[in-house]
N, C-alpha and C. Protein backbone atom coordinates (compact mmCIF):
# COMPACT_ATOMS: atom_id res chain seq x y z
N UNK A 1 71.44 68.61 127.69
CA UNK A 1 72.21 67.50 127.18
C UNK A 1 73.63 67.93 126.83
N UNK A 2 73.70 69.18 126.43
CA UNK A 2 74.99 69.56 125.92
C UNK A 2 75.70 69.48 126.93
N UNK A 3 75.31 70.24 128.19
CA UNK A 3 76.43 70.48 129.31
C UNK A 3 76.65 68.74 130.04
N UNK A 4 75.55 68.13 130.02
CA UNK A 4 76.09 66.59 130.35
C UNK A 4 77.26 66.05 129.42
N UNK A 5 77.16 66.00 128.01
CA UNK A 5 77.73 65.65 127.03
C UNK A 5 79.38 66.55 127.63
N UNK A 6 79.51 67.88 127.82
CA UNK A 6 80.34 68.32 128.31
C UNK A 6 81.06 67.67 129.59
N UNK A 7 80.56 67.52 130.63
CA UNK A 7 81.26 67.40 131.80
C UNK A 7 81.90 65.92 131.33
N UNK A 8 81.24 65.44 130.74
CA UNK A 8 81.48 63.60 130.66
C UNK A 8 83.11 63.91 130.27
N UNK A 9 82.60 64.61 128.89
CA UNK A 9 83.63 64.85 128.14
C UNK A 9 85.33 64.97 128.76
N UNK A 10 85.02 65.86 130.15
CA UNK A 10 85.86 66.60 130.65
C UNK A 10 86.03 66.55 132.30
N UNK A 11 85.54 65.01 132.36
CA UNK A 11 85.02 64.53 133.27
C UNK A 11 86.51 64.48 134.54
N UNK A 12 87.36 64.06 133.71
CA UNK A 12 88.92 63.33 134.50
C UNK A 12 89.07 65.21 134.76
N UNK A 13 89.18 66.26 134.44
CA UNK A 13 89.76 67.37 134.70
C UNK A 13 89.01 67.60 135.66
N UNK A 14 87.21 67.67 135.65
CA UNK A 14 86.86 68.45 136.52
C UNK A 14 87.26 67.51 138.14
N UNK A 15 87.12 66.54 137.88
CA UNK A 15 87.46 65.59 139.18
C UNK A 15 88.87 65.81 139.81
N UNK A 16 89.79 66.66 138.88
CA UNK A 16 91.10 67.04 139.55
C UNK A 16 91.13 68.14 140.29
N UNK A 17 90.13 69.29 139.52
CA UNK A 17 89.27 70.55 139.87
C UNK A 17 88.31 70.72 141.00
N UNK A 18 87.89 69.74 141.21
CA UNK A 18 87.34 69.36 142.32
C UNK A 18 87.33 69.58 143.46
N UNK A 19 86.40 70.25 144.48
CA UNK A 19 87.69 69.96 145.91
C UNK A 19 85.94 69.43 146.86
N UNK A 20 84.64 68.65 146.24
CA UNK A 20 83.90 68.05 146.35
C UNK A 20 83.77 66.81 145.95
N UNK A 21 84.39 65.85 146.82
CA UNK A 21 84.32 64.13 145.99
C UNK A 21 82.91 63.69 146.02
N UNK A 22 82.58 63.89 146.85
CA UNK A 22 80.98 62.93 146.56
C UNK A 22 80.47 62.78 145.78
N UNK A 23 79.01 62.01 145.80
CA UNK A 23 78.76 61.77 145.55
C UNK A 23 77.38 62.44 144.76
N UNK A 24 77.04 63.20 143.53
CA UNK A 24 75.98 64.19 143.46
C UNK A 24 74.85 63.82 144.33
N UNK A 25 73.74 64.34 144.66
CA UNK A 25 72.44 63.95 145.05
C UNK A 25 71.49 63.90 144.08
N UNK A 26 70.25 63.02 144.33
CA UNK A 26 69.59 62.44 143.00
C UNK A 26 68.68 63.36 142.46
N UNK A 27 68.30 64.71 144.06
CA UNK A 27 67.46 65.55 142.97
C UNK A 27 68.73 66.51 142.22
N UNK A 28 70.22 66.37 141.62
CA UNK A 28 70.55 66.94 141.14
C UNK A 28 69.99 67.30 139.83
N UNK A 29 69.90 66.32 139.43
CA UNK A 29 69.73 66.40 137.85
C UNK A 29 68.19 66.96 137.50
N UNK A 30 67.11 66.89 138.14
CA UNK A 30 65.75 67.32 137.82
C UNK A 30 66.35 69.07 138.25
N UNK A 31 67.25 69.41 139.45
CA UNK A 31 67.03 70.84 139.63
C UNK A 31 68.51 71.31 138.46
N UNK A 32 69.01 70.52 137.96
CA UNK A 32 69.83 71.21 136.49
C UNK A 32 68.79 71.54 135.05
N UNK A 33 68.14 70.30 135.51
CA UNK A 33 66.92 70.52 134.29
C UNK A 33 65.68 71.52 134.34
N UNK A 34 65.52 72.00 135.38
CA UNK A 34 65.09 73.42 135.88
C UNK A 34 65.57 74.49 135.75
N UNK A 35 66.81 74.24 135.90
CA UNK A 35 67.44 75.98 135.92
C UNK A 35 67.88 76.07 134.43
N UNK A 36 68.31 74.97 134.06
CA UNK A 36 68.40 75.33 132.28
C UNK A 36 67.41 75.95 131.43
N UNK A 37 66.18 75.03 132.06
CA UNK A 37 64.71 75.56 131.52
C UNK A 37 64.09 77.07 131.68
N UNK A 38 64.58 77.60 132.57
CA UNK A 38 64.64 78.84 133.16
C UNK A 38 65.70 79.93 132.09
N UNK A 39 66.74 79.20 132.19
CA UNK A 39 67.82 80.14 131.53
C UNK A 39 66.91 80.07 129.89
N UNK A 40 66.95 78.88 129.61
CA UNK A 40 66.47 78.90 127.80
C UNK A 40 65.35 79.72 127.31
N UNK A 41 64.61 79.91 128.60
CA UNK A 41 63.36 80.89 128.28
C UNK A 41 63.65 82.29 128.64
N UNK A 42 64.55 82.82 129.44
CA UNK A 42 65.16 84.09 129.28
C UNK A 42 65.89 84.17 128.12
N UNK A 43 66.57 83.34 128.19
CA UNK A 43 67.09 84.14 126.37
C UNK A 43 66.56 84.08 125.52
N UNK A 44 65.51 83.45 125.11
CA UNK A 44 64.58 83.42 124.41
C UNK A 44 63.43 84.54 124.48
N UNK A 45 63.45 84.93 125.47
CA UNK A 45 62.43 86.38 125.84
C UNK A 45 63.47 87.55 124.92
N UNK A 46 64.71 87.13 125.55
CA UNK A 46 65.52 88.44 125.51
C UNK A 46 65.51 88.75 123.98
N UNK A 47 65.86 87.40 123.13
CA UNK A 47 65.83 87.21 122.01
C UNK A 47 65.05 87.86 121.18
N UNK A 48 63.78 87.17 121.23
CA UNK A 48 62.21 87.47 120.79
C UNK A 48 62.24 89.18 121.01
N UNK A 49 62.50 89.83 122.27
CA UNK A 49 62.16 91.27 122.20
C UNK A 49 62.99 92.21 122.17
N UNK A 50 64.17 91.54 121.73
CA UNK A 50 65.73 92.51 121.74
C UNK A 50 65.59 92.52 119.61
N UNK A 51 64.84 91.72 118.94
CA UNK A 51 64.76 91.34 117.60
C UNK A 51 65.96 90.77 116.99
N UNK A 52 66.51 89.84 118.00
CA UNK A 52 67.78 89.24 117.52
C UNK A 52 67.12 87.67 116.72
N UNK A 53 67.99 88.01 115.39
CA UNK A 53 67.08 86.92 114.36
C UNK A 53 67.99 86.60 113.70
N UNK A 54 68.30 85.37 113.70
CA UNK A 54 69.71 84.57 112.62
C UNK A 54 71.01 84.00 113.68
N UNK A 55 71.29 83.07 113.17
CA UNK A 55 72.64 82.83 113.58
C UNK A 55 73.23 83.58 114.63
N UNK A 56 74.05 84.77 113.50
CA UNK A 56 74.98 85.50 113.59
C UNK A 56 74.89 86.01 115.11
N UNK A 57 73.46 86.98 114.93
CA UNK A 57 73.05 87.57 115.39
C UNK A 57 72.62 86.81 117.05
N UNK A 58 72.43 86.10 117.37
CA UNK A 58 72.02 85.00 118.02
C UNK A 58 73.89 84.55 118.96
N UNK A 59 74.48 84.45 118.19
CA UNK A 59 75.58 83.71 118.74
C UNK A 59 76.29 85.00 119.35
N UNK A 60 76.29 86.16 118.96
CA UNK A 60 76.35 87.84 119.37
C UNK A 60 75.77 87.31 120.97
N UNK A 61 74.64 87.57 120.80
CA UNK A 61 73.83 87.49 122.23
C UNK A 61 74.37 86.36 122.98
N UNK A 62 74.49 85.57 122.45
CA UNK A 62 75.51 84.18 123.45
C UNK A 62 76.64 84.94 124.39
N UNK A 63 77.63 85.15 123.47
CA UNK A 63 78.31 85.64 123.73
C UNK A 63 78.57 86.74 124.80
N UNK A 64 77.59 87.82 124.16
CA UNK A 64 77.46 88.75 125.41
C UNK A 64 76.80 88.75 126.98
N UNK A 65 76.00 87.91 126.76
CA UNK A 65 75.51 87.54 128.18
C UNK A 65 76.71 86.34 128.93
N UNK A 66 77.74 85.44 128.12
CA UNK A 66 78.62 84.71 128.83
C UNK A 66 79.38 85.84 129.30
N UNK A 67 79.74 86.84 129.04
CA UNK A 67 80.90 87.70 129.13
C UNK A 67 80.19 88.57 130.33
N UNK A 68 78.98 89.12 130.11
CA UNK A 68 78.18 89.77 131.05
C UNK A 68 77.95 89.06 132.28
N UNK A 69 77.71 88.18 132.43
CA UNK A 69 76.88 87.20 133.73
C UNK A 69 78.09 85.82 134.23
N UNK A 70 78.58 84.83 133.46
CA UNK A 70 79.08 83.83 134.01
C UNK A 70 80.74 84.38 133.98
N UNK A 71 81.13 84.94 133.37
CA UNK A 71 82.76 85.57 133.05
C UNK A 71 82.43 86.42 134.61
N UNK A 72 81.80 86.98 134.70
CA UNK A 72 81.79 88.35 135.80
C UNK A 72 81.76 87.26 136.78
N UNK A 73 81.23 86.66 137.52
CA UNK A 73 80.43 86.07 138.23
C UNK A 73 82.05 84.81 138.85
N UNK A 74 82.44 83.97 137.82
CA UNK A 74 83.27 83.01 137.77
C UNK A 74 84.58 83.84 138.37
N UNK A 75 85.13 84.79 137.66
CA UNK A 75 86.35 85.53 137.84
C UNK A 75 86.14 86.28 139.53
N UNK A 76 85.00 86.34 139.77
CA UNK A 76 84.81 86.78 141.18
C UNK A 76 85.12 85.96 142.24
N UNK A 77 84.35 84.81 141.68
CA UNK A 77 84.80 83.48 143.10
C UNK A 77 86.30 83.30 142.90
N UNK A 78 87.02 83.60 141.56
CA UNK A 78 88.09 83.03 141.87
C UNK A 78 89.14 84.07 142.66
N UNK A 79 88.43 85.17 142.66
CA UNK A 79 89.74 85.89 142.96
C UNK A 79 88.97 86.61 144.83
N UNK A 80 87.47 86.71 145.00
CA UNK A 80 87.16 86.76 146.52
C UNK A 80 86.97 85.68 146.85
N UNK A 81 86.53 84.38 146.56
CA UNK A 81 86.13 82.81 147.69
C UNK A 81 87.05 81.87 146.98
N UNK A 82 88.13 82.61 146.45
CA UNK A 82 89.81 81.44 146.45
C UNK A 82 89.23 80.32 145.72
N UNK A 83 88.16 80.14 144.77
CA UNK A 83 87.72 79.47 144.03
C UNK A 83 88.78 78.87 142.89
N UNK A 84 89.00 77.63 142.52
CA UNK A 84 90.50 77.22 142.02
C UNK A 84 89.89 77.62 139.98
N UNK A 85 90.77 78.68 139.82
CA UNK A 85 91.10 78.69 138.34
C UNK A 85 90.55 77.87 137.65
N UNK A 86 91.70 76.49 137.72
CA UNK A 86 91.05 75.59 136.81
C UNK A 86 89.37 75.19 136.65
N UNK A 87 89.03 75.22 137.83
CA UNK A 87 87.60 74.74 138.35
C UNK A 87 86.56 75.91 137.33
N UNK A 88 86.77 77.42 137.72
CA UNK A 88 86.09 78.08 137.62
C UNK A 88 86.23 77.97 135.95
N UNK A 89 86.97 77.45 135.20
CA UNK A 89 87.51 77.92 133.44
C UNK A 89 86.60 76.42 133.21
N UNK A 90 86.43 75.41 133.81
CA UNK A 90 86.11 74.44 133.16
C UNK A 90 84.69 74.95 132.91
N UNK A 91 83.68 75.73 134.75
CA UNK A 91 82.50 75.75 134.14
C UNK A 91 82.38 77.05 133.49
N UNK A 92 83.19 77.75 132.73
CA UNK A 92 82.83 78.96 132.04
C UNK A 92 83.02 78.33 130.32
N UNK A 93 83.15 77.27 130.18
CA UNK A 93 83.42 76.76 128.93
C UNK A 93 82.08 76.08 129.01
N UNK A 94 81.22 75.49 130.10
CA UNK A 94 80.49 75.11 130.16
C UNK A 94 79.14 76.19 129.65
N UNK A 95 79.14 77.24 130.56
CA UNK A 95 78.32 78.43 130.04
C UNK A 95 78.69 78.87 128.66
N UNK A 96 79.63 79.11 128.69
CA UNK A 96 79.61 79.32 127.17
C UNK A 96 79.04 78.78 126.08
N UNK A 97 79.14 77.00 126.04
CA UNK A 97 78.99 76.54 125.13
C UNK A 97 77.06 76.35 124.97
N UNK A 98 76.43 76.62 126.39
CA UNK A 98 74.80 76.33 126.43
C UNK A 98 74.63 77.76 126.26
N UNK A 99 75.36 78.77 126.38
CA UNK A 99 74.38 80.25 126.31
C UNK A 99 74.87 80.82 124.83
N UNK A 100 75.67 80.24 123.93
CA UNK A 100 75.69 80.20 122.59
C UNK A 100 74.73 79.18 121.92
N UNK A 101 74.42 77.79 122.37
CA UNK A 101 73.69 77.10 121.81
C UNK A 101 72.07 77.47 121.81
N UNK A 102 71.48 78.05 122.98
CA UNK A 102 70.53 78.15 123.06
C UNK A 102 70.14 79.49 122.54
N UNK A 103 71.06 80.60 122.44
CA UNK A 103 70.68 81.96 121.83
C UNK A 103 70.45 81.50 120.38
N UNK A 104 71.42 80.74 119.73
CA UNK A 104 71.64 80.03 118.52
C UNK A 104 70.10 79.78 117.52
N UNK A 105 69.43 78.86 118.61
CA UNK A 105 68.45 77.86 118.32
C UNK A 105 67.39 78.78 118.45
N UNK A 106 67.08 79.98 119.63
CA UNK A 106 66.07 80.46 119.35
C UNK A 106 65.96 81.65 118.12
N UNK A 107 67.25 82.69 118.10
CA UNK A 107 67.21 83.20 117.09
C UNK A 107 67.12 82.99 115.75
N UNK A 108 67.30 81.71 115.46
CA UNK A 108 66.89 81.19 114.09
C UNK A 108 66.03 80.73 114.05
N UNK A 109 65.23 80.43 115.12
CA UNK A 109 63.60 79.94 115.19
C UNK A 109 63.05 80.96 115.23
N UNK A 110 63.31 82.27 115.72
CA UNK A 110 62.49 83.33 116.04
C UNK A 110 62.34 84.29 114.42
């Protein structure tokens, strides 16, 4: 929900960012709700057996896996597959904000 709540949000930029007009396809959204489900239970593993517990501690791990995995990953397309800046910064704000929320939620549950 967050990253929907996001794009909406930021909807007019990414559409400038864009260089795909169409139209999404309808199994988009069941295979976003998959791979999220996927991601939330890895960090939640990682969580649970790394003994990251609280907040603090939790938003640490956010952090370092955005910087580790979607920062590495994003800065690559933009600079080998000419991937446009703007494009690549909108969805790294995107990762950011679900791989802080969800480290968040399990480390204080855990």
């Amino acid at each position: 929900m967050a990253a929907f709540a996001y794009y909406v949000a930021l909807g007019n930029m990414l559409r400038s960012a864009a260089t795909d007009t169409e139209r999404p396809p309808a199994w988009l959204m069941p295979f976003e709700l998959g791979k999220h489900l996927v991601l939330a239970a890895v960090v939640a593993g990682l969580a649970v057996n790394g003994g990251v517990t609280g907040w603090a501690a939790g938003a640490v791990l956010g952090l370092a896996l955005w910087v580790g995995f979607p920062v590495v990953l994003l800065t690559s397309s933009v600079v080998h597959e000419k991937v446009r800046g703007k494009l690549a910064a909108l969805h790294a704000g995107d990762w950011l904000a679900k791989l802080l929320i969800i480290a968040v939620i399990v480390s204080v549950s855990a």
